[in-house]
Protein backbone atom coordinates (compact mmCIF):
# COMPACT_ATOMS: atom_id res chain seq x y z
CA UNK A 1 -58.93 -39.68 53.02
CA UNK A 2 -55.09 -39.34 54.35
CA UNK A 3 -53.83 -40.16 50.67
CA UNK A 4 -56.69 -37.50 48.81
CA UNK A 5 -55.32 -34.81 51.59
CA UNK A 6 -51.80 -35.69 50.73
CA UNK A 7 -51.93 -35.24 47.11
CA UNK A 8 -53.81 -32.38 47.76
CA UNK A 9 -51.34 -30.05 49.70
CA UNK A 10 -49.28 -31.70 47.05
CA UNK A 11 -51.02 -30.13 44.37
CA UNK A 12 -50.67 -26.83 46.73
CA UNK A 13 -46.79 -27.21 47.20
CA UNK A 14 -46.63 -27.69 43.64
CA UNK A 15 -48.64 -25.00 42.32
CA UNK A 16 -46.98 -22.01 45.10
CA UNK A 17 -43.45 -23.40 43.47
CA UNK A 18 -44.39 -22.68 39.77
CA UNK A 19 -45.62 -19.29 40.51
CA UNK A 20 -42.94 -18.44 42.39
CA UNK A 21 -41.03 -18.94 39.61
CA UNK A 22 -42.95 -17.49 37.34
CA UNK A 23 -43.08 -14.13 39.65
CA UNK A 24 -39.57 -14.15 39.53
CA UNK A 25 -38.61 -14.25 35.98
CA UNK A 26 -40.60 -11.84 35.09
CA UNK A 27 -38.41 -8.84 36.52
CA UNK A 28 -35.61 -8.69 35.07
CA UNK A 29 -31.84 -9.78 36.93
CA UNK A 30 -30.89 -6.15 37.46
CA UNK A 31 -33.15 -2.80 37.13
CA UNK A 32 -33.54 -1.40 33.22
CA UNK A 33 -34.11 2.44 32.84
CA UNK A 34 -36.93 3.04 29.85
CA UNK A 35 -36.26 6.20 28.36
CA UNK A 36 -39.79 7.59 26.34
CA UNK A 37 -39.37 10.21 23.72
CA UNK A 38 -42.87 11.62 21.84
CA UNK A 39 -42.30 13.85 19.07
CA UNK A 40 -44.49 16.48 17.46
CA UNK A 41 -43.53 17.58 14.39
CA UNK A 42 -44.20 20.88 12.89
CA UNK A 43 -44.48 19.70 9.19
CA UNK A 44 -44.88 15.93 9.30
CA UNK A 45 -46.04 15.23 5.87
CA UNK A 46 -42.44 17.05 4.96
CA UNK A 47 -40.31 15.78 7.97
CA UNK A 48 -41.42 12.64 8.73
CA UNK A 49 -39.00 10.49 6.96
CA UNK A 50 -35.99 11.89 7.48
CA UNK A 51 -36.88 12.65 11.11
CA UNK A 52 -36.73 8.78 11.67
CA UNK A 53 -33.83 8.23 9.53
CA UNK A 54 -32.27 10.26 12.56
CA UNK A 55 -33.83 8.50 14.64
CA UNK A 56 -32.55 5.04 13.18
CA UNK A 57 -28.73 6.66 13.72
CA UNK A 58 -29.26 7.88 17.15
CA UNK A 59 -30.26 4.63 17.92
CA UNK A 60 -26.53 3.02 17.41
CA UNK A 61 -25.30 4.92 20.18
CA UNK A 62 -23.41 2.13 21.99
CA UNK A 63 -24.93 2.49 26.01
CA UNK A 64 -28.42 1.36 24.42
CA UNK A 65 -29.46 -2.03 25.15
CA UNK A 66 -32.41 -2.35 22.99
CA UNK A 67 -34.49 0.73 21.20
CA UNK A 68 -37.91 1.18 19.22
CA UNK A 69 -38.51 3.73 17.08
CA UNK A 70 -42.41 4.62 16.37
CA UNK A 71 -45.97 6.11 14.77
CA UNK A 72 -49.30 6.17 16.21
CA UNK A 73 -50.67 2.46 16.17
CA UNK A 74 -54.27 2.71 14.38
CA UNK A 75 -56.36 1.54 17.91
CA UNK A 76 -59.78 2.51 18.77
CA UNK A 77 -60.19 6.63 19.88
CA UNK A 78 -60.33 6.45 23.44
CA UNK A 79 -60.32 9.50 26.00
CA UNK A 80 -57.51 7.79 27.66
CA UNK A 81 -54.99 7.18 24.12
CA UNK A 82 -52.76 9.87 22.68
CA UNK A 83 -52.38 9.39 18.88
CA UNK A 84 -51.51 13.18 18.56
CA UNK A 85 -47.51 12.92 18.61
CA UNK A 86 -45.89 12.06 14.98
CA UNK A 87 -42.55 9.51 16.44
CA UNK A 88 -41.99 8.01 19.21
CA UNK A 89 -38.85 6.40 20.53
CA UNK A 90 -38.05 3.92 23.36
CA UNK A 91 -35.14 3.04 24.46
CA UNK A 92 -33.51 1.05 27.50
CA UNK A 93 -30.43 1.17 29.09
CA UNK A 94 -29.13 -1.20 31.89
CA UNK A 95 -28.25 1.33 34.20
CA UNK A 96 -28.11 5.10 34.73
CA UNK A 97 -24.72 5.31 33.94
CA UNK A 98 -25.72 4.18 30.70
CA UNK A 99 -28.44 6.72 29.91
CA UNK A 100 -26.26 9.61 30.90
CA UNK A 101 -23.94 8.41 28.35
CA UNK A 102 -26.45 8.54 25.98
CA UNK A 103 -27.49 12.02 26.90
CA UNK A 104 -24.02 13.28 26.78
CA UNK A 105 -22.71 11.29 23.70
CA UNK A 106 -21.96 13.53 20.60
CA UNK A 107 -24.73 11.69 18.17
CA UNK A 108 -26.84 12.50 20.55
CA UNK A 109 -26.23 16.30 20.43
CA UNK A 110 -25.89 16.13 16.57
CA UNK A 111 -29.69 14.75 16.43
CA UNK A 112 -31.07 17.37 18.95
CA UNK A 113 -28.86 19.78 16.44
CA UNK A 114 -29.89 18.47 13.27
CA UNK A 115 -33.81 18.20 13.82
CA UNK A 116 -34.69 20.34 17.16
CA UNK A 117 -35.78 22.79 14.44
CA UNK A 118 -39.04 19.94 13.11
CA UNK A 119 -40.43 19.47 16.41
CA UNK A 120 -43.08 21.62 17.96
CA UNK A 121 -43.43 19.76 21.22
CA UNK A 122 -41.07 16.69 23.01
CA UNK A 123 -41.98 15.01 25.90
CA UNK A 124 -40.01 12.69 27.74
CA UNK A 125 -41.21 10.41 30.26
CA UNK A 126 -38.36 8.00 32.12
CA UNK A 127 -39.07 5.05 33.89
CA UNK A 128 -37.18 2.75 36.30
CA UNK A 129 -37.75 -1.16 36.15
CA UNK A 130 -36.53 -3.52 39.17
């Protein structure tokens, strides 16, 4: 009975160890700022393309860690899904610091210059990962 016990709280040990672990890698090391952009354009059959070849340069700007650009994914109609904006683009930064680069740097300004004029609606939604 003392060994079954034993290997049980084993087992236990074990087991609280691994998903410990696994808790903690999934955060990242330091926090990540997501930065959501959903576009609606005003004539996307005309403006589509070259709306996310801007996209593609803004994307270069140096303080970005990692970006997506994207379209609607084809996923069942739902009360709860969205499929009404035409591009959307997500981005993340490793700090603050980094985004307000972003929003300051001079491609930046060029795209909002260069295309503010195709979209009918933007909305941005920002989000801070520990």
């Amino acid at each position: 009975m003392k060994t079954r016990r034993k290997f049980i709280n084993s087992l236990l040990i074990l087991g609280t160890g691994l998903f410990a672990s696994k808790k903690a890698s999934a955060h990242p090391a330091k926090s990540v700022l997501i930065h959501q952009v959903y576009f609606w354009l005003k004539n996307p059959n005309k403006d589509l393309k070259g709306f996310i070849e801007g996209c593609e340069k803004l994307v270069k700007i140096d303080s970005i860690k990692k970006a997506y650009i994207g379209t609607p994914a084809v996923t069942e109609r739902r009360d709860v899904v969205d499929h009404s904006f035409q591009v959307s683009l997500t981005v993340y930064f490793d700090s603050i610091e980094d985004h307000n680069h972003y929003q300051l740097h001079e491609d930046h300004k060029a795209f909002i210059a260069a295309h503010e004029d195709k979209w009918k609606r933007v909305q941005v939604y920002d989000t801070k990962i520990k």
